[in-house]
C-alpha atoms as a PDB file:
ATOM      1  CA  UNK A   1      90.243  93.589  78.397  1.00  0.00           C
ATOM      2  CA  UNK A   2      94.284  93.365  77.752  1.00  0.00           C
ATOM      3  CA  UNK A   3      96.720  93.776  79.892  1.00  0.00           C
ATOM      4  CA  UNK A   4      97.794  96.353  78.193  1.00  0.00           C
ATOM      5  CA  UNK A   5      95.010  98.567  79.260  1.00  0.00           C
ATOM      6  CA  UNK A   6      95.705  98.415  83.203  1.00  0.00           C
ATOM      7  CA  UNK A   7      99.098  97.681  83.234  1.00  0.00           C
ATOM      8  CA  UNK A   8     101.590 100.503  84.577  1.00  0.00           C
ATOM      9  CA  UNK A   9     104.012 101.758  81.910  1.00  0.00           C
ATOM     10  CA  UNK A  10     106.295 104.082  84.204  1.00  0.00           C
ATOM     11  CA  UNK A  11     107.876 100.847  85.801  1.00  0.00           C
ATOM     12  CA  UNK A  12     110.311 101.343  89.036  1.00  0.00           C
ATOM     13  CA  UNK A  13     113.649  99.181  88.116  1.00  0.00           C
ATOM     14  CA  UNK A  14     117.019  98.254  89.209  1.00  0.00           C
ATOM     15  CA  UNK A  15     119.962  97.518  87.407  1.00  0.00           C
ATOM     16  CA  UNK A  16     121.607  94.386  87.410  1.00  0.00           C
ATOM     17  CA  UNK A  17     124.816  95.820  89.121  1.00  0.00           C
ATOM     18  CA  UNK A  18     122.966  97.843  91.221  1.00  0.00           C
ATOM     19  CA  UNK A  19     123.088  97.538  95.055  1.00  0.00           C
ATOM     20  CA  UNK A  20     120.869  95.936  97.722  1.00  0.00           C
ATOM     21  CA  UNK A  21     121.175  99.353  99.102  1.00  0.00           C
ATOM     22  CA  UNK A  22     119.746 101.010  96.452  1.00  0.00           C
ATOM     23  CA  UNK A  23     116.771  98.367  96.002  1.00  0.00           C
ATOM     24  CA  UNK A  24     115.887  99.105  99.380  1.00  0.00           C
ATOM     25  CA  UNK A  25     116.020 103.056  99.000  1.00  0.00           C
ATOM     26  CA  UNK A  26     113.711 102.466  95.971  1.00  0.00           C
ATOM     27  CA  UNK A  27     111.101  99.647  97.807  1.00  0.00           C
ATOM     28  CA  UNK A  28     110.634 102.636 100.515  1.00  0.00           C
ATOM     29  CA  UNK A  29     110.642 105.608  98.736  1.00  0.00           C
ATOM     30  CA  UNK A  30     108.318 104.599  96.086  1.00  0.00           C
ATOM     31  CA  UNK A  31     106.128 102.041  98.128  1.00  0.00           C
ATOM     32  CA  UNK A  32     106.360  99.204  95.810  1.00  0.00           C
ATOM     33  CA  UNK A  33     106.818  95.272  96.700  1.00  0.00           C
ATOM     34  CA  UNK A  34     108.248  94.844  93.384  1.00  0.00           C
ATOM     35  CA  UNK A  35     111.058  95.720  91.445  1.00  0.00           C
ATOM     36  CA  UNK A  36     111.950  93.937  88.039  1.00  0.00           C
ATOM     37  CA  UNK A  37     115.976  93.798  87.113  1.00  0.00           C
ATOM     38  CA  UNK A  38     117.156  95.022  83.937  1.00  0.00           C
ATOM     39  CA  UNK A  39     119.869  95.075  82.064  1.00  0.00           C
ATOM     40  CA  UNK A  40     121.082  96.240  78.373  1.00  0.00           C
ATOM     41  CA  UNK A  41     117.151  96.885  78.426  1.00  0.00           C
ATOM     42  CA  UNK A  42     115.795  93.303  79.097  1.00  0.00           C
ATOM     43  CA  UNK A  43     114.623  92.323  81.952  1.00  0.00           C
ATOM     44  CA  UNK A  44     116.725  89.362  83.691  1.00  0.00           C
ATOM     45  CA  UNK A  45     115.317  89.135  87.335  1.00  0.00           C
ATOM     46  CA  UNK A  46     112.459  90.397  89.948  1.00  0.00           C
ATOM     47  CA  UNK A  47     113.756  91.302  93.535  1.00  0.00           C
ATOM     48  CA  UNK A  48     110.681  91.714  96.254  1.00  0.00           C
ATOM     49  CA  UNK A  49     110.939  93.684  99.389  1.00  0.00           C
ATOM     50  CA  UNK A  50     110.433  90.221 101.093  1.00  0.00           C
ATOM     51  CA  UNK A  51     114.007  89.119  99.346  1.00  0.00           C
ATOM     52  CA  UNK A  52     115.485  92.483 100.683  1.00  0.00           C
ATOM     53  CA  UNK A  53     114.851  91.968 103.942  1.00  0.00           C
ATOM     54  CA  UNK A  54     115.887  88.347 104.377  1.00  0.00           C
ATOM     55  CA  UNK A  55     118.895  89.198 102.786  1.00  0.00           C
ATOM     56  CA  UNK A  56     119.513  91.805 104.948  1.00  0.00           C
ATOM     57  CA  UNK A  57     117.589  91.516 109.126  1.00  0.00           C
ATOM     58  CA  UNK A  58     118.782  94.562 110.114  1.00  0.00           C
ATOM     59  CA  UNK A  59     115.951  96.765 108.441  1.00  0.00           C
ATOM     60  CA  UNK A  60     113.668  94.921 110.577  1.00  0.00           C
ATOM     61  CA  UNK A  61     115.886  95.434 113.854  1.00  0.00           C
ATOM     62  CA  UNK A  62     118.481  92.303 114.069  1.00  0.00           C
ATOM     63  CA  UNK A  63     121.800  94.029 113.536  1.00  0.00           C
ATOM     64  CA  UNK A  64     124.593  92.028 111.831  1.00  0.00           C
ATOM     65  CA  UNK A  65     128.283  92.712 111.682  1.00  0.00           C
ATOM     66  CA  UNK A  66     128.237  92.036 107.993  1.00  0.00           C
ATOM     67  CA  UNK A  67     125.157  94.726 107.309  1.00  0.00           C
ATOM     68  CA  UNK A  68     127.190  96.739 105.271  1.00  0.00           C
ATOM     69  CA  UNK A  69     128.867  94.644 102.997  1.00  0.00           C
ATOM     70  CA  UNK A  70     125.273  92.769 102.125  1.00  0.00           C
ATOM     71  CA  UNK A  71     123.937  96.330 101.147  1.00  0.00           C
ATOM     72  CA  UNK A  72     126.821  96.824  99.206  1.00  0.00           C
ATOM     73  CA  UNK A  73     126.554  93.497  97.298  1.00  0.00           C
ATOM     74  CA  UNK A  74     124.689  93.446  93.877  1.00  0.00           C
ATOM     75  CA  UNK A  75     121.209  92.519  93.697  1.00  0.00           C
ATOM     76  CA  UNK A  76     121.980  89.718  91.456  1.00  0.00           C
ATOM     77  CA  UNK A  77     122.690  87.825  94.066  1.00  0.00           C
ATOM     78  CA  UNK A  78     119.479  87.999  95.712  1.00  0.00           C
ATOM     79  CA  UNK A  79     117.045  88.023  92.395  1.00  0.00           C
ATOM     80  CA  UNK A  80     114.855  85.659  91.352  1.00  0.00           C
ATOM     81  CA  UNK A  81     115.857  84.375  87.713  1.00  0.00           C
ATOM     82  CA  UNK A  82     113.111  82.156  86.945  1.00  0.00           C
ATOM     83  CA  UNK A  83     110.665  85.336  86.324  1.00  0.00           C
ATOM     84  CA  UNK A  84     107.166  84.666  85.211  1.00  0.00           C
ATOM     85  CA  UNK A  85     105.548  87.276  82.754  1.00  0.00           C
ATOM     86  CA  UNK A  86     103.015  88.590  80.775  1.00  0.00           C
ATOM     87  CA  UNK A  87     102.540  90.022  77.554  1.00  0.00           C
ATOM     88  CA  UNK A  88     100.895  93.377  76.663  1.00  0.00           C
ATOM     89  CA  UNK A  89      97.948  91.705  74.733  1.00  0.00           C
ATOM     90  CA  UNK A  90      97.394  88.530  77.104  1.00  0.00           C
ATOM     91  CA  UNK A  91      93.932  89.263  78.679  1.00  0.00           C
ATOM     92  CA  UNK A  92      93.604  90.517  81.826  1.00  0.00           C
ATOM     93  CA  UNK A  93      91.898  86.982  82.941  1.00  0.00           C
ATOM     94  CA  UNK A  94      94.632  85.537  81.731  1.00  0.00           C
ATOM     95  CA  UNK A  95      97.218  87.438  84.138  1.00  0.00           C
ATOM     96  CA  UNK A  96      94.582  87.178  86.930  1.00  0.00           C
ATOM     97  CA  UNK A  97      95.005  82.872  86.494  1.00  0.00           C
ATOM     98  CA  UNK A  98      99.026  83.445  86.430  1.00  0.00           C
ATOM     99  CA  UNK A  99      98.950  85.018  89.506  1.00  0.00           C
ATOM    100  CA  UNK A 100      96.850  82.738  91.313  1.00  0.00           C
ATOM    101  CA  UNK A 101      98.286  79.512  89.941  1.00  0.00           C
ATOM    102  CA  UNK A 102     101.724  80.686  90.368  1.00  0.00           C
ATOM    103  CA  UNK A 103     101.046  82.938  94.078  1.00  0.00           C
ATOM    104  CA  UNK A 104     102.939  85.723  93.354  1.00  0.00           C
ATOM    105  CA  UNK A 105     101.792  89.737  93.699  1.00  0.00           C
ATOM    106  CA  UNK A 106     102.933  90.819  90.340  1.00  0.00           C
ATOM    107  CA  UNK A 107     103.674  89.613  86.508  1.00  0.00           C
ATOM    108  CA  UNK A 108     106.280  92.146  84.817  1.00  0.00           C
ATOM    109  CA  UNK A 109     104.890  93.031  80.820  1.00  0.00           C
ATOM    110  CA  UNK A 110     107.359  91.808  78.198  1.00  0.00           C
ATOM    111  CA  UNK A 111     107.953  91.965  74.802  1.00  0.00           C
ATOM    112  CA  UNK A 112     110.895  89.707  73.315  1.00  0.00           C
ATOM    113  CA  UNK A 113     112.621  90.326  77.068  1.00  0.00           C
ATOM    114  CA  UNK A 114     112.056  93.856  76.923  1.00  0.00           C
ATOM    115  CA  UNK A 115     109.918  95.739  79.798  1.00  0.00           C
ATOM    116  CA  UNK A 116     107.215  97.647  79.085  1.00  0.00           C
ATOM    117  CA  UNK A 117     104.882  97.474  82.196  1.00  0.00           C
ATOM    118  CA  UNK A 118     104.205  95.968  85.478  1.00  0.00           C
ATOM    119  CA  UNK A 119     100.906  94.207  86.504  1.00  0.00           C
ATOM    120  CA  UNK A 120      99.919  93.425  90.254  1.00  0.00           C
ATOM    121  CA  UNK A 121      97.185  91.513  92.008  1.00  0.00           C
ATOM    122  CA  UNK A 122      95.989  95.432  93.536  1.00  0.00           C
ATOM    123  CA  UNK A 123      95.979  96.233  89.732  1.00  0.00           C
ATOM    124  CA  UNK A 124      93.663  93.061  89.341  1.00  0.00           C
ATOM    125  CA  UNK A 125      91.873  94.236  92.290  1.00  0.00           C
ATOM    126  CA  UNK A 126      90.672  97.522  91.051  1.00  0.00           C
ATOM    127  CA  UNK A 127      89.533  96.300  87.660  1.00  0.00           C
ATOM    128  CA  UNK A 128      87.626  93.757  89.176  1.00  0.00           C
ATOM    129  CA  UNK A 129      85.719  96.582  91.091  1.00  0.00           C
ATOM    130  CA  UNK A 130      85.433  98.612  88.099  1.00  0.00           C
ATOM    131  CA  UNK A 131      83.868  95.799  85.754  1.00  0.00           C
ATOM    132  CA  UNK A 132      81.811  95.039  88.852  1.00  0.00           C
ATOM    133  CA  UNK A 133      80.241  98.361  89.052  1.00  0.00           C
ATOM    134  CA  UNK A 134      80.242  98.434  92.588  1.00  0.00           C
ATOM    135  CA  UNK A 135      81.954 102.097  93.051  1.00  0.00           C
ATOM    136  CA  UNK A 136      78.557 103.446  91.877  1.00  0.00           C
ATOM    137  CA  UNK A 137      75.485 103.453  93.665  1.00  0.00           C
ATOM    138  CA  UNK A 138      73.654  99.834  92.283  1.00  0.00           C
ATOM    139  CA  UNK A 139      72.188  96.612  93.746  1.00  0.00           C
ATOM    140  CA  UNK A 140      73.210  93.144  93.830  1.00  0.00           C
ATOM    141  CA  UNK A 141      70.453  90.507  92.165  1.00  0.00           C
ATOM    142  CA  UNK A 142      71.590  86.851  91.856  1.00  0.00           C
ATOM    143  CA  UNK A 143      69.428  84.633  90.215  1.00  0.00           C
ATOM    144  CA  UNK A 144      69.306  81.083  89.687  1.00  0.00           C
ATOM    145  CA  UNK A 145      68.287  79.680  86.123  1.00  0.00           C
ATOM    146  CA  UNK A 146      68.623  76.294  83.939  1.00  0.00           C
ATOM    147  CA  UNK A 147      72.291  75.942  82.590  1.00  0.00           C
ATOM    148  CA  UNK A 148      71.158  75.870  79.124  1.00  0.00           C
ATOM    149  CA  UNK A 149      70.912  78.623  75.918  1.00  0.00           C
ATOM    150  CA  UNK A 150      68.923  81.916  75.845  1.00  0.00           C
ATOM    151  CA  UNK A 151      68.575  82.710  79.791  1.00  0.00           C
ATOM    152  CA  UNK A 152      70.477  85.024  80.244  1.00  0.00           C
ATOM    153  CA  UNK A 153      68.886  86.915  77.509  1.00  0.00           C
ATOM    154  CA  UNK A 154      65.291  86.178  79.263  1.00  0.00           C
ATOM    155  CA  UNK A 155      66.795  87.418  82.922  1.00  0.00           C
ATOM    156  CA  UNK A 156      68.118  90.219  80.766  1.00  0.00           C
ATOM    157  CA  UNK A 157      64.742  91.643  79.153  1.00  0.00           C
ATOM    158  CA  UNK A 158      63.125  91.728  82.491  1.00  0.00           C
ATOM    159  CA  UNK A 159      65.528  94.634  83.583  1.00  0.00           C
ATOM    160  CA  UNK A 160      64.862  95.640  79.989  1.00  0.00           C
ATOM    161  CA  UNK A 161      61.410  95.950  80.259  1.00  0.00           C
ATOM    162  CA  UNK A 162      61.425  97.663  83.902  1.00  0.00           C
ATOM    163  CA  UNK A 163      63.911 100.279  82.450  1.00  0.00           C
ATOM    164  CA  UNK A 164      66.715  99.574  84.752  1.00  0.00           C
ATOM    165  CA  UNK A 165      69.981  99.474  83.357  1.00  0.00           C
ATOM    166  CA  UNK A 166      72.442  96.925  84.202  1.00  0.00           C
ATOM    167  CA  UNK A 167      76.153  97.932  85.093  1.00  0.00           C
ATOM    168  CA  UNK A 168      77.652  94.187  85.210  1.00  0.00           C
ATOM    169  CA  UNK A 169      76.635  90.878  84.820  1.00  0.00           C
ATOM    170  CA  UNK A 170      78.588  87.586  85.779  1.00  0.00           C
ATOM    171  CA  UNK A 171      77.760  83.791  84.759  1.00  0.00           C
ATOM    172  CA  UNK A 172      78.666  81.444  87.687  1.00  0.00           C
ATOM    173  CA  UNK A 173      78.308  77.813  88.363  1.00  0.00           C
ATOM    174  CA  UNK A 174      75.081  76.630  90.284  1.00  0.00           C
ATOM    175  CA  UNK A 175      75.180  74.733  93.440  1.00  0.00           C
ATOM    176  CA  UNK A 176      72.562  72.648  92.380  1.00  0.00           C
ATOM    177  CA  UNK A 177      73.251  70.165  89.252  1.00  0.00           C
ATOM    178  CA  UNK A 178      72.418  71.561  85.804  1.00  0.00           C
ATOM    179  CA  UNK A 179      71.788  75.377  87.299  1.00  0.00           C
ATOM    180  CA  UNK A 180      73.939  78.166  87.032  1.00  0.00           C
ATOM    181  CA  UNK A 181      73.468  81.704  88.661  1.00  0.00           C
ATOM    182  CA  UNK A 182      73.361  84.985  87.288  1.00  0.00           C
ATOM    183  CA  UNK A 183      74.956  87.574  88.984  1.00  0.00           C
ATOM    184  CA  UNK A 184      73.834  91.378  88.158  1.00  0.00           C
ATOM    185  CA  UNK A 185      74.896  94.748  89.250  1.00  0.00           C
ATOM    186  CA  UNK A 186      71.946  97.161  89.015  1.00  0.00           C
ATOM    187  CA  UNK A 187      71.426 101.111  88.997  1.00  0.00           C
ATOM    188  CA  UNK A 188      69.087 101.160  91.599  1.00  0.00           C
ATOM    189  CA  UNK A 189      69.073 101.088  95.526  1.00  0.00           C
ATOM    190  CA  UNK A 190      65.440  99.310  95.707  1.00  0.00           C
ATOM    191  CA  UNK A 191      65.771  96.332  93.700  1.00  0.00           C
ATOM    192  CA  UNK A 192      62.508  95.073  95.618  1.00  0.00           C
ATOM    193  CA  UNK A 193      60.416  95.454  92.163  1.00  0.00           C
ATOM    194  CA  UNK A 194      62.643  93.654  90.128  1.00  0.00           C
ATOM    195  CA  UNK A 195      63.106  90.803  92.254  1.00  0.00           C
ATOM    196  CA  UNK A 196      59.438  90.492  92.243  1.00  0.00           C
ATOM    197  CA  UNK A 197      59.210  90.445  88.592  1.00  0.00           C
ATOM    198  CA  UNK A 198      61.565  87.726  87.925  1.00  0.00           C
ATOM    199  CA  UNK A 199      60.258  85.652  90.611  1.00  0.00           C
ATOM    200  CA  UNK A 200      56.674  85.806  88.357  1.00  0.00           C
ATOM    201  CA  UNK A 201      58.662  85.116  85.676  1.00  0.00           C
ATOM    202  CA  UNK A 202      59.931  82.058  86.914  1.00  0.00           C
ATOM    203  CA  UNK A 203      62.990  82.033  88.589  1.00  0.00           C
ATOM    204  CA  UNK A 204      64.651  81.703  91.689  1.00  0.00           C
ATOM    205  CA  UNK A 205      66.452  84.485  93.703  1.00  0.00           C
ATOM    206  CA  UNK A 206      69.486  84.033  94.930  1.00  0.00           C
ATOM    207  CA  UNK A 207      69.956  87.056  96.498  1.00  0.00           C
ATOM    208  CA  UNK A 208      68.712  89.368  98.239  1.00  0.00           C
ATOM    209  CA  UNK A 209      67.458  86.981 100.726  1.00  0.00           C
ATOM    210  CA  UNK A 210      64.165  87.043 102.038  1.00  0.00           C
ATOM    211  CA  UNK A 211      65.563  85.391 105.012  1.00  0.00           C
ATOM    212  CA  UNK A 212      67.623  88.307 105.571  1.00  0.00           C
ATOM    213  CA  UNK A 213      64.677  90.750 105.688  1.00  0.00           C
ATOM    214  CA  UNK A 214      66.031  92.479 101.834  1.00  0.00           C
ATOM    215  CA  UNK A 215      62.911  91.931 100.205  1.00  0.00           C
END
């Protein structure tokens, strides 16, 4: 998946000249943490709603004498410079590692400094739930198998065979040396049958726990 597929297109912006005033106006009336800086068309600078309000206590009940004139002043003098982007056909993995690495809530889209989109870590959020499958009525099966060729594709024709479709599957590192686990989303609500075939096939569940009284 690209980032061009969940990114938002209809971006909220300031420009360059524009006030603190009017950054604020726009952080509250559209709900946003974010807004890039553009001018001519590029984009030159990000402003958050955290830099608005150091720059200016008052919104958050310390008055100043000097309130006004700081709302007046240009929000070039509170923007960050050094912005970190993304491009429309990075992958979405990609942008996910950028914002981690770098811990910041958003990565404007740019192409040859121009803005086309916005991507946040609520963006990242909600396409990790959709590839997950978990809005829809499923189970959870983690299994534990060799960290070698083919097993997946073995875990995979068990669901195959018991008709059960799978919604999402995920390939994680083992805690144990030379395992990994697979992780599958399931469309059904009693996955009690399944985990009972791949235990006679073999393999170790993960989860759901016996322990825990879900099998």
């Amino acid at each position: 998946m690209l980032v061009e597929d969940i990114m938002k297109r209809d971006v909220v912006t300031v420009e360059l000249t524009d006030s603190i005033r009017l950054a604020l106006l726009k952080v509250h009336q559209y709900r946003i943490r974010h807004l890039p800086v553009i001018s001519q068309g590029k984009l030159v600078g990000i402003i958050s709603d955290r830099d608005v309000r150091d720059a200016c206590p008052s919104i958050i009940g310390i008055p100043r004498e000097d309130d006004e004139h700081v709302l007046n002043t240009p929000v070039s003098s509170i923007m960050r410079k050094d912005v970190i982007c993304a491009h429309p056909l990075d992958f979405v993995e990609e942008a996910a590692l950028a914002l981690y690495d770098n811990r910041i809530g958003c990565l404007p889209v740019v192409v040859d400094d121009e803005l086309k989109g916005i991507i946040t870590e609520t963006d990242i959020l909600h396409t990790l739930v959709e590839l997950m499958g978990v809005h829809y009525p499923s189970s959870h099966i983690e299994v534990e198998v060799d960290d070698r060729t083919g097993l997946l594709a073995d875990v995979a024709e068990i669901f195959k065979e018991a008709k059960c479709n799978v919604t999402s599957v995920l390939v994680m590192p083992g805690k144990h040396l030379g395992k990994k686990n697979l992780v599958f989303r399931v469309q059904t609500i009693d996955p009690r049958h399944l985990v009972s075939k791949i235990e006679e096939a073999g393999y170790r569940i993960v989860w759901p726990r016996e322990s825990e009284g879900l099998v």
